[in-house]
C-alpha atoms as a PDB file:
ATOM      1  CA  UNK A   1      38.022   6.233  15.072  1.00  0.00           C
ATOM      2  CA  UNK A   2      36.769   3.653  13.464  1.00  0.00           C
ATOM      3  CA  UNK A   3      32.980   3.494  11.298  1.00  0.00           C
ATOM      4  CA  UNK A   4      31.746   1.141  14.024  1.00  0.00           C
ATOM      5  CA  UNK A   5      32.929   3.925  17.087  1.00  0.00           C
ATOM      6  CA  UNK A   6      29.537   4.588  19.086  1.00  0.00           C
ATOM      7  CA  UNK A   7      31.093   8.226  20.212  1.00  0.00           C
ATOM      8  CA  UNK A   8      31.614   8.754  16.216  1.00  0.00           C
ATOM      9  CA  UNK A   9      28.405  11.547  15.364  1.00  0.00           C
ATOM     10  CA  UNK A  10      26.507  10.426  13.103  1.00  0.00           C
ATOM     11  CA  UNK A  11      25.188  11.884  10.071  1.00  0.00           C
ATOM     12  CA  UNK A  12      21.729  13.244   9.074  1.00  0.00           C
ATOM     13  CA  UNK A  13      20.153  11.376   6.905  1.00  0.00           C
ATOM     14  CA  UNK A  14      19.100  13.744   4.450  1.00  0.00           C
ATOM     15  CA  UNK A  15      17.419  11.156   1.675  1.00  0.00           C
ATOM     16  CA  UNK A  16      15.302  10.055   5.233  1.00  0.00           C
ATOM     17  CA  UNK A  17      14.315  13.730   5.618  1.00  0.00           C
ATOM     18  CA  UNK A  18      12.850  13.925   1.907  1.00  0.00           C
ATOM     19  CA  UNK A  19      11.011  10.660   2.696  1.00  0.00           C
ATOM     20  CA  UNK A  20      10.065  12.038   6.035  1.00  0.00           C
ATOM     21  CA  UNK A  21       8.328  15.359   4.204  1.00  0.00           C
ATOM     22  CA  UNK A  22       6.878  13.612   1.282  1.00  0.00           C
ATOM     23  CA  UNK A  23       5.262  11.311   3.684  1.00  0.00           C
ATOM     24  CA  UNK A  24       3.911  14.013   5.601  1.00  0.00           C
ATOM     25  CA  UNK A  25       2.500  15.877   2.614  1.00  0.00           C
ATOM     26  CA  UNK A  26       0.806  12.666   1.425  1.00  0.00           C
ATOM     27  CA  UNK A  27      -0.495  12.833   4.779  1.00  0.00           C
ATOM     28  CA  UNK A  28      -1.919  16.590   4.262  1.00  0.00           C
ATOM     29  CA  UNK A  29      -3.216  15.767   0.763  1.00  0.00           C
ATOM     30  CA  UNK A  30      -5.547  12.601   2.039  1.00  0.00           C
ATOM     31  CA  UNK A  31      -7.144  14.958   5.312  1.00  0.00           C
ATOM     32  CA  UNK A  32      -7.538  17.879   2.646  1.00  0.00           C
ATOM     33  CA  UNK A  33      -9.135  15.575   0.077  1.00  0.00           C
ATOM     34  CA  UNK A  34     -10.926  13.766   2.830  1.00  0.00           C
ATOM     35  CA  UNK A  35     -12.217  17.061   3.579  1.00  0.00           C
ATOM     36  CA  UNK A  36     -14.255  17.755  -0.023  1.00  0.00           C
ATOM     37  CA  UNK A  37     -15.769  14.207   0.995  1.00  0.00           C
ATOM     38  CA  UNK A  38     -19.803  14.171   1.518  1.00  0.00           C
ATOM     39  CA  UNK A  39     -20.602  12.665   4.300  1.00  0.00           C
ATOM     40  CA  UNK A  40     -24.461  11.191   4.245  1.00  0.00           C
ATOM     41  CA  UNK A  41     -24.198   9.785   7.366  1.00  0.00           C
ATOM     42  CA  UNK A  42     -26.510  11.030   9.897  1.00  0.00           C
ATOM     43  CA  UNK A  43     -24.936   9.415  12.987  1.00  0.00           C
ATOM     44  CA  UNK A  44     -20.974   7.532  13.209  1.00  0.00           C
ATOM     45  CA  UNK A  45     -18.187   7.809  10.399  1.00  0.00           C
ATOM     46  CA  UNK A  46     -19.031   8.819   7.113  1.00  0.00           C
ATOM     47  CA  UNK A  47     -16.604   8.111   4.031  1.00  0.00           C
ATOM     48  CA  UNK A  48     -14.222  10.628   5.268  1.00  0.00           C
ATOM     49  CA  UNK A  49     -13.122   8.891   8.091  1.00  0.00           C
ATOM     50  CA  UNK A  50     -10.907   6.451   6.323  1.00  0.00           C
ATOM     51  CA  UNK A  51      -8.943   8.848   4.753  1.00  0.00           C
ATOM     52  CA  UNK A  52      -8.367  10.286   7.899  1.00  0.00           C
ATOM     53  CA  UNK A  53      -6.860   7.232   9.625  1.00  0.00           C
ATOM     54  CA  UNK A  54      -4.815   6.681   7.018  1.00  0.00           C
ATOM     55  CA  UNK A  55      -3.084   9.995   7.098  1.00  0.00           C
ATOM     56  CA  UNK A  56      -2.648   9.529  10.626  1.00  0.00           C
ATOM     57  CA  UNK A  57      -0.634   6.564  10.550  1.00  0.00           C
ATOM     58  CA  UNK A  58       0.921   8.047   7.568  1.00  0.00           C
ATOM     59  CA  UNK A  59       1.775  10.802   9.647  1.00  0.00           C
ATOM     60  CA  UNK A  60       3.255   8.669  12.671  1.00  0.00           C
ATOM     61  CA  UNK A  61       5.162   6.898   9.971  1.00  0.00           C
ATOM     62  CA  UNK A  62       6.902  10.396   8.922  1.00  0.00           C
ATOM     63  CA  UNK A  63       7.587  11.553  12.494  1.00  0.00           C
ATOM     64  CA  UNK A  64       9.215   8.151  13.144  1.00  0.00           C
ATOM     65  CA  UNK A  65      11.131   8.903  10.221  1.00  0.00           C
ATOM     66  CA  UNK A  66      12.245  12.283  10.618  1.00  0.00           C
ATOM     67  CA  UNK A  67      13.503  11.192  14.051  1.00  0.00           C
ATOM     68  CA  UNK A  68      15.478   8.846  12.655  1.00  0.00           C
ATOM     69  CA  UNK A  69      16.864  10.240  10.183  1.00  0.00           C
ATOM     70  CA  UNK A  70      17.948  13.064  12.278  1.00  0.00           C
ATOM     71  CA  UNK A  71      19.624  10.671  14.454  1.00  0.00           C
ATOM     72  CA  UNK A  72      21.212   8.659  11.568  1.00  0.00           C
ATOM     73  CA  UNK A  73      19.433   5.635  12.632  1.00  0.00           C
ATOM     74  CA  UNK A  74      17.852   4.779   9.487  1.00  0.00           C
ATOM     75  CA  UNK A  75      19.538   1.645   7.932  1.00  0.00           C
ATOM     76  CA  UNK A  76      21.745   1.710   4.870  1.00  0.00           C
ATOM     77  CA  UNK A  77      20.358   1.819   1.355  1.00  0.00           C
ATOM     78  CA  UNK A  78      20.792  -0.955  -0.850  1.00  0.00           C
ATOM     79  CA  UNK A  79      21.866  -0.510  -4.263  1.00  0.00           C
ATOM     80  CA  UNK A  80      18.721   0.109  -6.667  1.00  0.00           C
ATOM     81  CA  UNK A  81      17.257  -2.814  -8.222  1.00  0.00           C
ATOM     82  CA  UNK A  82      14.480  -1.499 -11.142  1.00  0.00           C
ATOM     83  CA  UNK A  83      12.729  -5.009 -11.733  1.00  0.00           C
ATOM     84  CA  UNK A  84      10.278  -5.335  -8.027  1.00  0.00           C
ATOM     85  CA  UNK A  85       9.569  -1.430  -8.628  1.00  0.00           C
ATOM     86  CA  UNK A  86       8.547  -2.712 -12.536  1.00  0.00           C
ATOM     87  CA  UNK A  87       6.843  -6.233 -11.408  1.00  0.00           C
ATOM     88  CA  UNK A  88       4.842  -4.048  -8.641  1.00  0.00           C
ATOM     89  CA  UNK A  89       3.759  -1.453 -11.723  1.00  0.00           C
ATOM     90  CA  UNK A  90       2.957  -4.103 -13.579  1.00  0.00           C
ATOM     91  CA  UNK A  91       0.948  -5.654 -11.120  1.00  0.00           C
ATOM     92  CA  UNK A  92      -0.902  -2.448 -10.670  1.00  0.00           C
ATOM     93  CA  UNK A  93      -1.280  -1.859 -14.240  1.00  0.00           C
ATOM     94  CA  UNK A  94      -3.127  -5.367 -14.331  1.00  0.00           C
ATOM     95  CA  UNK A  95      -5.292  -4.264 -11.722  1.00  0.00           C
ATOM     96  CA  UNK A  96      -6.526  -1.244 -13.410  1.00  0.00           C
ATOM     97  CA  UNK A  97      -7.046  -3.161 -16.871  1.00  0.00           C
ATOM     98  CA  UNK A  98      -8.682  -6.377 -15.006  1.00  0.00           C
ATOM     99  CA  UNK A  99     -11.471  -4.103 -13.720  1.00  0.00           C
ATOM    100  CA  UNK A 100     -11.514  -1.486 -16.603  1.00  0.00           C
ATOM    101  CA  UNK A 101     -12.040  -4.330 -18.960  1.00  0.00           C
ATOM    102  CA  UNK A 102     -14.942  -6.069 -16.534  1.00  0.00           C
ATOM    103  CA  UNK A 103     -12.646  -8.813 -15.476  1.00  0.00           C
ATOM    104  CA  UNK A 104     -13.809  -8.404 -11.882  1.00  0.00           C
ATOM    105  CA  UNK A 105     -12.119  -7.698  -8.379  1.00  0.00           C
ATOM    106  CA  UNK A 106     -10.792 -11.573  -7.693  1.00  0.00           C
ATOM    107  CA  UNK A 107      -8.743 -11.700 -10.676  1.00  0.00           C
ATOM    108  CA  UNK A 108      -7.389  -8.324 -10.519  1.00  0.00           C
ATOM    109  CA  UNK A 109      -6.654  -8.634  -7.175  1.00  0.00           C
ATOM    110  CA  UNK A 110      -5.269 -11.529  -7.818  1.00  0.00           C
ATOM    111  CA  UNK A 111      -3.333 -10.750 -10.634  1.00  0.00           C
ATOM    112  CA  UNK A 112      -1.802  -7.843  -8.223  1.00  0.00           C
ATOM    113  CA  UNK A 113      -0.876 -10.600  -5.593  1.00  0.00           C
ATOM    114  CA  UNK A 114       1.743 -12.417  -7.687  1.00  0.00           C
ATOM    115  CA  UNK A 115       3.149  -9.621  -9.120  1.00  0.00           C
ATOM    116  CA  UNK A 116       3.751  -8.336  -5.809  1.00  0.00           C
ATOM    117  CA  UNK A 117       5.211 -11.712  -4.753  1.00  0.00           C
ATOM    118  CA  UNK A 118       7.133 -12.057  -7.507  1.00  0.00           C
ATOM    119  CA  UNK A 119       8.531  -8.656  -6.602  1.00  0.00           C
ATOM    120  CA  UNK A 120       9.713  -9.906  -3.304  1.00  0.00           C
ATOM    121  CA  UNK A 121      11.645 -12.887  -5.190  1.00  0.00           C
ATOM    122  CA  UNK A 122       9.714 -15.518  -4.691  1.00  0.00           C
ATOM    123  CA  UNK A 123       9.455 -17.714  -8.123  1.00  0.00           C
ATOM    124  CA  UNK A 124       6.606 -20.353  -6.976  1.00  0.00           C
ATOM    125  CA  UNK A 125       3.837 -18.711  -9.403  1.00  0.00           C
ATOM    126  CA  UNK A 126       1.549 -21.135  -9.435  1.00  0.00           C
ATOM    127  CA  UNK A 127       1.484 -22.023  -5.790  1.00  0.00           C
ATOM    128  CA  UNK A 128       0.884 -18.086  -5.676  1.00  0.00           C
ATOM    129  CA  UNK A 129      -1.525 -17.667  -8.041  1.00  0.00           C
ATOM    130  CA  UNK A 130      -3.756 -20.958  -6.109  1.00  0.00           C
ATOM    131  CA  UNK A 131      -3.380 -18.464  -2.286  1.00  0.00           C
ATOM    132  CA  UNK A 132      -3.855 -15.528  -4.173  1.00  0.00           C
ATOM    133  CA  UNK A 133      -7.322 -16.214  -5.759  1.00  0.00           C
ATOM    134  CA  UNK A 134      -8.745 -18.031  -2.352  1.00  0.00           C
ATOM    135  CA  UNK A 135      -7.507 -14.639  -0.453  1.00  0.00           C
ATOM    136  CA  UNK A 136      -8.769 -12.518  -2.956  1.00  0.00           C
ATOM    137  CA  UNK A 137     -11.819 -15.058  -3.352  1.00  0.00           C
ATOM    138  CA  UNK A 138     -12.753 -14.446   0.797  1.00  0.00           C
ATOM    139  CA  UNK A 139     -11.511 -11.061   0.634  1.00  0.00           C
ATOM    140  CA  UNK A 140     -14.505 -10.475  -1.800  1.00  0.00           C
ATOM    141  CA  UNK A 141     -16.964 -12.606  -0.247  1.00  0.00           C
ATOM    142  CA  UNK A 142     -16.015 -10.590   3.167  1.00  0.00           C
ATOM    143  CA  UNK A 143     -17.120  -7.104   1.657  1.00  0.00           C
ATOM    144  CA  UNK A 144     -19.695  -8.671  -0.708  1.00  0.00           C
ATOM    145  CA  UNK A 145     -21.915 -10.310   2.073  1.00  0.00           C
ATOM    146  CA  UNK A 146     -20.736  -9.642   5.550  1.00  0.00           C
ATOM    147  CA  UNK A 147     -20.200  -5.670   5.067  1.00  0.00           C
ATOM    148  CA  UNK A 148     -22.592  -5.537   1.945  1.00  0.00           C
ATOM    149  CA  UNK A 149     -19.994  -3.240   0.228  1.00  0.00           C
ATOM    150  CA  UNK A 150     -19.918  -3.865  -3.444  1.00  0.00           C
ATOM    151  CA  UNK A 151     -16.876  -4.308  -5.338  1.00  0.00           C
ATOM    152  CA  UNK A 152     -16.546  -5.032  -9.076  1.00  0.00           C
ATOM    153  CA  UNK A 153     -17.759  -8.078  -9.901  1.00  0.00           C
ATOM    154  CA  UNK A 154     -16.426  -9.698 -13.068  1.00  0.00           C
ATOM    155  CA  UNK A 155     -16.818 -13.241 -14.029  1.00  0.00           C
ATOM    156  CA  UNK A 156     -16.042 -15.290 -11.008  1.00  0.00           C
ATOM    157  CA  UNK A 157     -17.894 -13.009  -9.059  1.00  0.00           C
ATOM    158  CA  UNK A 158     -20.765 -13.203 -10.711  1.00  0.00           C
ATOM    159  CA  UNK A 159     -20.536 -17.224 -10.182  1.00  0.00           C
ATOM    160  CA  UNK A 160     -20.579 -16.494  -6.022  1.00  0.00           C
END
């Protein structure tokens, strides 16, 4: 039989199982964090509602996974490549510092952005660095004054 044979059994995926559990216990941890939340809201969704959501579709996310991987459906692994994992750190990193240091939500966010793009090869920085501060620009504008939800306001923001 050949690797290609459809009446070859395939083999659990047991690195899909790890990802499978770990996704489920990040799952857990958000509805049991979610759960030490205060809620102030007298009527609707209060703050732990988002939480919530997430962990559910984190949750669908592992089943799908575990199914998978219990089939052997889950598609081969490429060899490990360090420098997107690194660029996406670094982007995060910058995010963290951007707003630590009072540098605002549009930059940081920004900053994030084409990291992130870099990290998915893509080598047109400046091009990415114009989209990602309109995004992050309307993205902040969005919260700001339609949803009246602060976010950190740096220097550009402070401009709006």
């Amino acid at each position: 039989m050949t690797s290609g044979d459809p009446a070859q059994p395939r083999r659990v995926d047991r690195a899909g199982i790890v990802i499978a559990a770990l996704l489920a216990l990040l799952a857990a941890v958000l509805v049991w964090d979610a759960r030490g939340l205060q809620s102030a809201a007298m009527y609707g969704m209060g703050p732990e509602a988002m939480p919530v959501v997430i962990a559910c579709g984190l949750a669908l996310l592992a089943i799908g996974n575990f199914i998978d991987a219990l089939r052997g459906n889950l598609p081969a692994r490429e060899s490990a490549d360090p420098v997107p994992v690194v660029l996406i750190l670094i982007g995060l990193a910058l995010l963290i510092a951007i707003i630590g240091f009072g540098g605002g939500f549009i930059l940081a966010t920004a900053a994030l952005f084409v990291t992130t793009s870099a990290a998915f090869g893509r080598r047109a920085v400046l091009v990415d660095s114009i989209i990602a501060l309109v995004m992050s620009t309307l993205i902040y504008l969005a919260f700001d004054r339609l949803l009246t939800l602060s976010l950190p306001a740096g220097p550009l923001e402070r401009l709006l």
